[in-house]
PDB file of N, CA and C in Angstrom:
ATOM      1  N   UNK A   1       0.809  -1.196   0.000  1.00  0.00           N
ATOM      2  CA  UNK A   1       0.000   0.000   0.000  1.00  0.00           C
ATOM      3  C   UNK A   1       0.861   1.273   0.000  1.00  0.00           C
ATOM      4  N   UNK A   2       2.241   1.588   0.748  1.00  0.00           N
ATOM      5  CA  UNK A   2       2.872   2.618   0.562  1.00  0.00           C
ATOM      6  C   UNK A   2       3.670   2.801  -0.724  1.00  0.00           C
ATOM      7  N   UNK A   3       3.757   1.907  -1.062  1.00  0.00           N
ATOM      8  CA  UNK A   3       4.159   1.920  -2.731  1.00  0.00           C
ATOM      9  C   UNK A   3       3.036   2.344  -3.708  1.00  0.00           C
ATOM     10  N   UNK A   4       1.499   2.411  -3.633  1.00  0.00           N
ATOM     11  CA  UNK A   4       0.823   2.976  -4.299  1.00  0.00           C
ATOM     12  C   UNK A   4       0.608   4.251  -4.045  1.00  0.00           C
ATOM     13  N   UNK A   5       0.686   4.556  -2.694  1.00  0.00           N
ATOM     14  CA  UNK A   5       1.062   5.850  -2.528  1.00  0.00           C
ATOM     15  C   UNK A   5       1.803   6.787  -3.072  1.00  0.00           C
ATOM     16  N   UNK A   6       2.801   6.362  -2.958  1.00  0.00           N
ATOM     17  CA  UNK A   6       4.606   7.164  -3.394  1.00  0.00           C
ATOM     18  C   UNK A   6       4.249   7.087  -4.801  1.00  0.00           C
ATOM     19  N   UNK A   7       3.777   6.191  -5.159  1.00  0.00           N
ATOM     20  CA  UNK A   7       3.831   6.293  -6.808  1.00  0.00           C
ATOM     21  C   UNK A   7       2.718   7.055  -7.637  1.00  0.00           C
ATOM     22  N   UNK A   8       1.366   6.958  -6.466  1.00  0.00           N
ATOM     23  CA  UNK A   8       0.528   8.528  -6.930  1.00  0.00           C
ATOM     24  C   UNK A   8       0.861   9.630  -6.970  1.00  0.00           C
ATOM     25  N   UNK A   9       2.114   9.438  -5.878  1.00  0.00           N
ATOM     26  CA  UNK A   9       2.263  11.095  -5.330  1.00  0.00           C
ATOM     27  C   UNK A   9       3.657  11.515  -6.686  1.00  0.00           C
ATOM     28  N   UNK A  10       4.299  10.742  -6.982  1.00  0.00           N
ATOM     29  CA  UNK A  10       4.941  10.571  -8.027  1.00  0.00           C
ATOM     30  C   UNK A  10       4.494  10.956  -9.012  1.00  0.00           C
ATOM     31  N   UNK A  11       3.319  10.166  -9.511  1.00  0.00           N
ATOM     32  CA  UNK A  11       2.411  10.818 -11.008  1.00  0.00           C
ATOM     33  C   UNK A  11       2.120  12.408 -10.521  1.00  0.00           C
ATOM     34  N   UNK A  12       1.331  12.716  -9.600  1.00  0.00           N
ATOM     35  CA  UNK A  12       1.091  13.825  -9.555  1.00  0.00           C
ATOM     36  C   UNK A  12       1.740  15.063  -9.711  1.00  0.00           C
ATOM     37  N   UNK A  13       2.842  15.309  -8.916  1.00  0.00           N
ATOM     38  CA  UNK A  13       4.084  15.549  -8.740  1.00  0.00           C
ATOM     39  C   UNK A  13       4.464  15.662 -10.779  1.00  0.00           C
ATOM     40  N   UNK A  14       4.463  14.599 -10.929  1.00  0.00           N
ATOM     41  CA  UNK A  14       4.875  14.746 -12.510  1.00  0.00           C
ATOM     42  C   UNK A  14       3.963  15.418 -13.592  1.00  0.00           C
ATOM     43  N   UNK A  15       2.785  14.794 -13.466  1.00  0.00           N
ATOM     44  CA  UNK A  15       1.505  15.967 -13.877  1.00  0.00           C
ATOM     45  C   UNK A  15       1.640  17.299 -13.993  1.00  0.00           C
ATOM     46  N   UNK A  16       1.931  17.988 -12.410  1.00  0.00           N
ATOM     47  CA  UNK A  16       1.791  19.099 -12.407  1.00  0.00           C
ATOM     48  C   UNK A  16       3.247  19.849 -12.933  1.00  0.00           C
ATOM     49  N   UNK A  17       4.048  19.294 -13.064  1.00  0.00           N
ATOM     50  CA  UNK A  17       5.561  19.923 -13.397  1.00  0.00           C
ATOM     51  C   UNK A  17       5.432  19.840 -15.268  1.00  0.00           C
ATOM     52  N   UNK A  18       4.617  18.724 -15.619  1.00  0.00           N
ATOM     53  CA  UNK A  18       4.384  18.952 -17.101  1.00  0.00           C
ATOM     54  C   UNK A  18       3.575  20.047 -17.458  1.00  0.00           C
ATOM     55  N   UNK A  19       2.700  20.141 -16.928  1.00  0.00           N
ATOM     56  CA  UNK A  19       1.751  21.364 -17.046  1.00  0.00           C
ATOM     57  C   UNK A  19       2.379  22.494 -16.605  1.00  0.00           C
ATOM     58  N   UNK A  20       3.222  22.477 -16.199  1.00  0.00           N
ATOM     59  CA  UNK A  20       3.816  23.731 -15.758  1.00  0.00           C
ATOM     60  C   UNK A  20       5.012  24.076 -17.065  1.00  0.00           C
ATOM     61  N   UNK A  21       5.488  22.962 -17.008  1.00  0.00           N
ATOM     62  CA  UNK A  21       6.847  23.072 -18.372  1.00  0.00           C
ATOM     63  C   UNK A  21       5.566  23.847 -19.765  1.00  0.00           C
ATOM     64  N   UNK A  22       4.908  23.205 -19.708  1.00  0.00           N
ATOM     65  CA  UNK A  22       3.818  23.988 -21.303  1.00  0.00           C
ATOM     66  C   UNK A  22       3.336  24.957 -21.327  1.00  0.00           C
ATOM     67  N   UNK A  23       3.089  25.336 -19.803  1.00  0.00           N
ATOM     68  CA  UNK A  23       2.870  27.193 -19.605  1.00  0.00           C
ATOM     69  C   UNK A  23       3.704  27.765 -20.056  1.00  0.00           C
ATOM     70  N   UNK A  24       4.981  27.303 -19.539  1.00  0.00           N
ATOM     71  CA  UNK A  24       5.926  28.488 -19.513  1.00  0.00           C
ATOM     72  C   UNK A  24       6.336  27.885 -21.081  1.00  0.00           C
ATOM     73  N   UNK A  25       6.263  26.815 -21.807  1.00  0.00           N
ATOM     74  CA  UNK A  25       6.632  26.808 -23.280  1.00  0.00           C
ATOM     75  C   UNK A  25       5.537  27.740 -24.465  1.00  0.00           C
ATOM     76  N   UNK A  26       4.588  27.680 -23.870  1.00  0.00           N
ATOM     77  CA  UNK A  26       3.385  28.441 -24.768  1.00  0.00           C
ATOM     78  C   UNK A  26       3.622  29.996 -24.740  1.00  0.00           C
ATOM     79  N   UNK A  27       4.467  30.643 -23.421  1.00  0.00           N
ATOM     80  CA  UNK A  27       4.552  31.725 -22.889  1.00  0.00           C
ATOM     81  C   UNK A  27       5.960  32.412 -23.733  1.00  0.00           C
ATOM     82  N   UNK A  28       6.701  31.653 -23.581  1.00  0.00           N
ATOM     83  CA  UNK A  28       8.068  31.639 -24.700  1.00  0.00           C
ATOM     84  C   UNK A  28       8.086  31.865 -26.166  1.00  0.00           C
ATOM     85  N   UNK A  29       7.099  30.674 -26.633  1.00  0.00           N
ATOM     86  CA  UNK A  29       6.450  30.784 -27.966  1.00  0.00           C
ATOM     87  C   UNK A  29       5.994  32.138 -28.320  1.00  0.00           C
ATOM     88  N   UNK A  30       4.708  32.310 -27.572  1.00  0.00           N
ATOM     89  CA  UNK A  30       4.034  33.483 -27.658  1.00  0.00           C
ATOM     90  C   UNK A  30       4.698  35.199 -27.785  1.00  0.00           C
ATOM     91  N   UNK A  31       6.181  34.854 -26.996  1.00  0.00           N
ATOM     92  CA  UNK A  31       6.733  36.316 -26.856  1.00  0.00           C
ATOM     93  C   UNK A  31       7.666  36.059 -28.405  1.00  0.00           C
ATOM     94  N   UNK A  32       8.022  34.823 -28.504  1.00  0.00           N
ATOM     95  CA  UNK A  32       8.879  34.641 -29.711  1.00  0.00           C
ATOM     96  C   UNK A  32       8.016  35.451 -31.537  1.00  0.00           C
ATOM     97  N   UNK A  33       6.937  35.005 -31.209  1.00  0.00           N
ATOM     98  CA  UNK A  33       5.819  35.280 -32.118  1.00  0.00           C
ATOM     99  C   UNK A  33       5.579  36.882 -32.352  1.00  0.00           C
ATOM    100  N   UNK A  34       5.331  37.490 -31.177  1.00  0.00           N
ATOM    101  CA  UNK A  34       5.686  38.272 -31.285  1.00  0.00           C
ATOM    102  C   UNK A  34       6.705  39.766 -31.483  1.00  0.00           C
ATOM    103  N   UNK A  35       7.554  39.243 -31.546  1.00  0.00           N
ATOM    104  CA  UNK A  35       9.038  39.628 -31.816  1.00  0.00           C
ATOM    105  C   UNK A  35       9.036  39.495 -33.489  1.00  0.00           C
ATOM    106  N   UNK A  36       8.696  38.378 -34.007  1.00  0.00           N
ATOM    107  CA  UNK A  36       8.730  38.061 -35.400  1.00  0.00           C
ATOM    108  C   UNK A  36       7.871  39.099 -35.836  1.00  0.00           C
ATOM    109  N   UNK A  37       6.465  39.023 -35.690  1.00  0.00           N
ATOM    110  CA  UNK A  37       5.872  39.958 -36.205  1.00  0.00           C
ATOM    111  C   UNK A  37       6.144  41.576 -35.997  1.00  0.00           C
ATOM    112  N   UNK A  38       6.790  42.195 -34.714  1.00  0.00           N
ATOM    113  CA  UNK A  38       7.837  43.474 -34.759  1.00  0.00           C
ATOM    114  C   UNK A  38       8.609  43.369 -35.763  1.00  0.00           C
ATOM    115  N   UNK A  39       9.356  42.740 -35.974  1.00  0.00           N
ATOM    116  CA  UNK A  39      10.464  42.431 -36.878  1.00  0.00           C
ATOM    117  C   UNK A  39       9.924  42.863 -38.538  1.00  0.00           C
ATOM    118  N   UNK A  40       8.531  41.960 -38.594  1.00  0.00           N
ATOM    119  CA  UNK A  40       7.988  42.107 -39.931  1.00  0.00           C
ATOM    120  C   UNK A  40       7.603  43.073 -39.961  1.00  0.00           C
ATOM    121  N   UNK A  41       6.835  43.991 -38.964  1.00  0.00           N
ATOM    122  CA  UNK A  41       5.994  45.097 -39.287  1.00  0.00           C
ATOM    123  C   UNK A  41       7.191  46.330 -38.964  1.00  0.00           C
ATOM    124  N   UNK A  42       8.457  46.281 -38.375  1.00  0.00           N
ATOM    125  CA  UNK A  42       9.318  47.994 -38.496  1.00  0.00           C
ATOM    126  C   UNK A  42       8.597  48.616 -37.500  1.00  0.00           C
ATOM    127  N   UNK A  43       7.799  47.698 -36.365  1.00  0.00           N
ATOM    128  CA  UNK A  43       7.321  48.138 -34.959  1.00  0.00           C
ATOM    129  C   UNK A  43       8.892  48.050 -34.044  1.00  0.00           C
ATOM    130  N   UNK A  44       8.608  49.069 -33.216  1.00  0.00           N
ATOM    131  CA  UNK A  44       9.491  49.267 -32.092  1.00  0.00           C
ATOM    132  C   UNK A  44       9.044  48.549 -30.506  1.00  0.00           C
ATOM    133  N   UNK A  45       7.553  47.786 -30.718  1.00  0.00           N
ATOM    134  CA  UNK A  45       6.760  47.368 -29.783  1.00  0.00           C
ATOM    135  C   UNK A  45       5.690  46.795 -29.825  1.00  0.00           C
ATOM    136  N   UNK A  46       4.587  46.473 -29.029  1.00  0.00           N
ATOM    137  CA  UNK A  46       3.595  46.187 -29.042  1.00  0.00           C
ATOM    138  C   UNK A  46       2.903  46.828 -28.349  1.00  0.00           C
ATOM    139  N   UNK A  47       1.580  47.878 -28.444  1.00  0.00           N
ATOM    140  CA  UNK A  47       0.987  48.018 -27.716  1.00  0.00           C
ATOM    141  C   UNK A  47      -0.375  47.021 -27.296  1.00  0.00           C
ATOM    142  N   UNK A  48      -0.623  47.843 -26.112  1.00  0.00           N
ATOM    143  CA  UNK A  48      -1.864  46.877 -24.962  1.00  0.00           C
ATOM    144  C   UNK A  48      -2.742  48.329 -24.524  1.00  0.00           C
ATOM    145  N   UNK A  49      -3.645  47.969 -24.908  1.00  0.00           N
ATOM    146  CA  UNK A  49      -5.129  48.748 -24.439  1.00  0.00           C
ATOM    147  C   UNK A  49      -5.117  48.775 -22.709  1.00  0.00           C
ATOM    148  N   UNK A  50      -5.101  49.877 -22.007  1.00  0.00           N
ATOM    149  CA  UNK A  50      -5.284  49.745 -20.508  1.00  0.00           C
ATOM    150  C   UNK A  50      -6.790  49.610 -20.232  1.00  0.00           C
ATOM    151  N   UNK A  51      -6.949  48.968 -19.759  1.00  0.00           N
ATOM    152  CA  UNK A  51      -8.953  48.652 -19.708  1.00  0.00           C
ATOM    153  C   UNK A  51      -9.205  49.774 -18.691  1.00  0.00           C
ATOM    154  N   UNK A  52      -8.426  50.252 -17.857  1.00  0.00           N
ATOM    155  CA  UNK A  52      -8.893  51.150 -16.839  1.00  0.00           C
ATOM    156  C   UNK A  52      -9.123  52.779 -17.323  1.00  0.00           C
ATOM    157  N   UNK A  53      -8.106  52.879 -18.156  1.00  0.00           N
ATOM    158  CA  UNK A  53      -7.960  54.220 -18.450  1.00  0.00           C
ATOM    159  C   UNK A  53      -8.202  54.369 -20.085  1.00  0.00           C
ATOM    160  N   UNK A  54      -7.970  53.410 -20.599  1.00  0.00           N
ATOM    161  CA  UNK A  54      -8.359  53.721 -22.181  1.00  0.00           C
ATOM    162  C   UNK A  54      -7.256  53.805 -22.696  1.00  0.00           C
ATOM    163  N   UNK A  55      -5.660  54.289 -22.265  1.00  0.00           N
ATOM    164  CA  UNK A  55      -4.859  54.679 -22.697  1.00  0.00           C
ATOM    165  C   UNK A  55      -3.505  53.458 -23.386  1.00  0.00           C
ATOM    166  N   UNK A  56      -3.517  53.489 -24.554  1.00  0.00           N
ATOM    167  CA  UNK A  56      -2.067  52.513 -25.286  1.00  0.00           C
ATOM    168  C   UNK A  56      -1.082  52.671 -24.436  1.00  0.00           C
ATOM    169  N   UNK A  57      -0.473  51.309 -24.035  1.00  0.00           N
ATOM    170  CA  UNK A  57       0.760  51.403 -23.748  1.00  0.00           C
ATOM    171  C   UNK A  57       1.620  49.992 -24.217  1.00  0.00           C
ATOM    172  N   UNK A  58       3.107  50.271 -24.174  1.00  0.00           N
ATOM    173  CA  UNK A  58       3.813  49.245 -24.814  1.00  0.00           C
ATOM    174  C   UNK A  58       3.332  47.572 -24.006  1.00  0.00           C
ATOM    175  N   UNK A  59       3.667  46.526 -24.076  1.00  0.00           N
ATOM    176  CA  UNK A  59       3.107  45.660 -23.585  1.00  0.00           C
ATOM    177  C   UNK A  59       4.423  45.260 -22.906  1.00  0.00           C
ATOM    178  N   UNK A  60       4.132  44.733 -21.144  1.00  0.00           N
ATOM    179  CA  UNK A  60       5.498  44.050 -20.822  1.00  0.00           C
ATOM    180  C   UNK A  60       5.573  42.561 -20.704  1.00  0.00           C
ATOM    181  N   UNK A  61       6.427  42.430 -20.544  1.00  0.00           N
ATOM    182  CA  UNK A  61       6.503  40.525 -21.127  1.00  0.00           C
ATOM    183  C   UNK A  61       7.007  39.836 -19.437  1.00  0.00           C
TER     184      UNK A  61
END
């Protein structure tokens, strides 16, 4: 029985560290993507809409 234990806690443990590795790979991707498209468009940035104030600002990563 403590061996099914350790070895749930094992999967889990591994679960959540995969899901975590694909956040932060989707998050990487995503800034990479955008860089390309600066690149293509002769942008110096990206702006982001402030929902509070209305006002453009560059986006931080």
């Amino acid at each position: 029985m403590p061996q099914l234990i350790f070895f749930a806690l094992v999967g889990v443990v591994a679960f959540m560290g995969y899901r975590k590795f694909v956040r932060e790979a989707e998050r990487v991707t995503a800034k990479a993507r955008r860089a390309r498209q600066e690149a293509a468009n002769g942008s110096m940035g990206t702006l982001v809409k402030d929902p509070e104030t209305g006002e453009y600002r560059l986006a931080k990563d």
